[in-house]
Protein backbone atom coordinates (compact mmCIF):
# COMPACT_ATOMS: atom_id res chain seq x y z
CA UNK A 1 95.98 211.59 -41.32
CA UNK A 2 96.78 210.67 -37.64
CA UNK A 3 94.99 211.94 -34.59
CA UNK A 4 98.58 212.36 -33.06
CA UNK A 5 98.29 215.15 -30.69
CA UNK A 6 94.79 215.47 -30.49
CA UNK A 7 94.23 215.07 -26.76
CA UNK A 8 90.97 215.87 -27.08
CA UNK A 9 89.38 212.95 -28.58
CA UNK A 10 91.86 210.40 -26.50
CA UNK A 11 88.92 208.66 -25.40
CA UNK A 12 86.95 205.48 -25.19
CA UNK A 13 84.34 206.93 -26.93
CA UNK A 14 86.04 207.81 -30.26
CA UNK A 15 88.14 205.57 -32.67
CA UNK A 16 90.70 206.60 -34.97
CA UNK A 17 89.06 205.50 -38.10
CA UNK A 18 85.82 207.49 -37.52
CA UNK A 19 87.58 210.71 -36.48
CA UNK A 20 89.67 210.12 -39.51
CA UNK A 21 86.77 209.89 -42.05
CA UNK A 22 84.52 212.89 -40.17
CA UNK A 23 87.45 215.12 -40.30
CA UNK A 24 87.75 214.32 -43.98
CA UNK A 25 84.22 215.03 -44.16
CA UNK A 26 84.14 218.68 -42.15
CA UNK A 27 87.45 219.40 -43.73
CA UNK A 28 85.58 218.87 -47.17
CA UNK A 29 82.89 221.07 -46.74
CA UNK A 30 84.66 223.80 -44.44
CA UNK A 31 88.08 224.27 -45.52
CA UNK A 32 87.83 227.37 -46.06
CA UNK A 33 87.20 227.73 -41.89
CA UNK A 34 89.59 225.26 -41.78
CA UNK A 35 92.35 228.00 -43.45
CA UNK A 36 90.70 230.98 -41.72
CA UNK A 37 91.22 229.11 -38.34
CA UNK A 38 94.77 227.65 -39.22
CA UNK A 39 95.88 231.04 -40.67
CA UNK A 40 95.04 233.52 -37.39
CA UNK A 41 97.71 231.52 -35.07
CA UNK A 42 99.84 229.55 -37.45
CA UNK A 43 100.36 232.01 -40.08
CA UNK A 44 100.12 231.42 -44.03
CA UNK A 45 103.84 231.00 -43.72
CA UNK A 46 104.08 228.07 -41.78
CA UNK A 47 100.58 226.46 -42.56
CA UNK A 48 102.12 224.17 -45.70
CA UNK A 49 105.28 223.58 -43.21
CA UNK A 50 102.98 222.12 -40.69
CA UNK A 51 101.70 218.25 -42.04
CA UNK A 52 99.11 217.44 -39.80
CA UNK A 53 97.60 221.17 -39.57
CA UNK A 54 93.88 220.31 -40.10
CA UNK A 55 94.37 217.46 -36.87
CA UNK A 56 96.14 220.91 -34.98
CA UNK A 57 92.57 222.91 -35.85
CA UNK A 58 90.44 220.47 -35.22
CA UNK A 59 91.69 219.92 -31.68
CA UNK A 60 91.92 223.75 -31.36
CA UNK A 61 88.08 224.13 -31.95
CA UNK A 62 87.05 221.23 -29.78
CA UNK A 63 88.90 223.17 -26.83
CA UNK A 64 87.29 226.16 -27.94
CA UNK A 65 84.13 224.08 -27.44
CA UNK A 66 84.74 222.23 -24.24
CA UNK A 67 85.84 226.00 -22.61
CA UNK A 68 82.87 227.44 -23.91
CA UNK A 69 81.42 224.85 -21.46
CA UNK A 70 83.10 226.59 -18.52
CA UNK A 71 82.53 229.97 -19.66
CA UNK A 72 78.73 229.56 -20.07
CA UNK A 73 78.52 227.37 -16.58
CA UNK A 74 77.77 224.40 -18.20
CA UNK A 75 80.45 222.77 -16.67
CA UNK A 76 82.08 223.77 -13.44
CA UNK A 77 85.56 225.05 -13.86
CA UNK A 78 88.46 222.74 -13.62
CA UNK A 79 91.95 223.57 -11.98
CA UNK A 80 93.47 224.49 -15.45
CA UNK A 81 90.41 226.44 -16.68
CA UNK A 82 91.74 229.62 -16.21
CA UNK A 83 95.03 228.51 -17.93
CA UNK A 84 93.07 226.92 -20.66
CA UNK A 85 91.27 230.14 -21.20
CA UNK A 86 93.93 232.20 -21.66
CA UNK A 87 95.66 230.43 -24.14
CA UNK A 88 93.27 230.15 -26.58
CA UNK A 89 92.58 233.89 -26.25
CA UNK A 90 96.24 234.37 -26.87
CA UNK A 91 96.46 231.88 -29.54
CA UNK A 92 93.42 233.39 -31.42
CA UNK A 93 94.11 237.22 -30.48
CA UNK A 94 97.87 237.35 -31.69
CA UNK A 95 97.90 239.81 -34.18
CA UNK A 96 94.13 240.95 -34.31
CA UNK A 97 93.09 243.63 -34.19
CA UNK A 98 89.31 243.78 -33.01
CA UNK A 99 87.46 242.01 -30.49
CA UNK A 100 84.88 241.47 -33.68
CA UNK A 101 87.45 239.28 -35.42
CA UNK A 102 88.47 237.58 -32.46
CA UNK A 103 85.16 236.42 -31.99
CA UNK A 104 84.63 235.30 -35.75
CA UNK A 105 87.60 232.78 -35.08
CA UNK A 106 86.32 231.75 -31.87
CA UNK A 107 82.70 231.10 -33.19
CA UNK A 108 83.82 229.55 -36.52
CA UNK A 109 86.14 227.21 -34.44
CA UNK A 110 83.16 226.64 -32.22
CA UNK A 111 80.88 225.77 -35.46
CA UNK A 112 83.76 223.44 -36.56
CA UNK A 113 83.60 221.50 -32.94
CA UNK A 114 79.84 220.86 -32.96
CA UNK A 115 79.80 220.11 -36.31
CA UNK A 116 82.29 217.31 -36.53
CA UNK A 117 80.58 215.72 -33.35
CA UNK A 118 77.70 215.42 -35.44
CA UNK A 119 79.36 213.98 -38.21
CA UNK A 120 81.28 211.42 -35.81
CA UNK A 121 77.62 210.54 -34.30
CA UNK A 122 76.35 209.90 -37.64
CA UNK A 123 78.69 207.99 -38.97
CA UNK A 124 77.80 204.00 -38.36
């Protein structure tokens, strides 16, 4: 596994060999969120075309997280909020059809975000 592509942990404050191990944790007790998650925008088609799909999830949910942020005024809105918002509605709503399961992905991707953070903060 490489963290390739995962913008969203490209910081000081996380290293490649603990994201590594607590997304081989999450991903070991959650893959079936993992394949709900992955299936509702990639498609069951493409999901064993696509090597580093769990990395592609996991940096899905953490955006769904750090919007959530915005959304519940946590954090004040940046310049590409509004962007950012939309495309992870799109991403998540292609295809569905009911607000109910759009909202199941979003919270299970949200779940996934906070609960690898807690893993990665355990982890010595």
């Amino acid at each position: 596994m490489e963290i390739k592509g995962m913008y969203m942990l490209k910081t000081p404050e996380y290293t490649e060999e603990k994201i590594q191990e607590s997304l081989k944790m999450l991903y070991a007790d959650r893959q079936n969120e993992f394949r709900t998650i992955a299936e509702a925008f990639l498609g069951k088609d493409k999901l064993n075309q696509t090597p580093e799909w769990k990395e592609f999830v996991l940096n899905f949910c953490l955006d769904v997280e750090d919007s959530f942020k915005t959304w519940s005024n946590q954090k004040q809105p940046s310049a590409t909020s509004p962007q950012k918002a939309l495309t992870i509605l799109r991403q998540v709503g292609n295809g569905m059809v009911s607000m109910n399961r759009l909202t199941h992905i979003l919270n299970i991707s949200y779940d996934l975000s906070k609960e690898f953070k807690e893993i990665y903060r355990r982890l010595k």
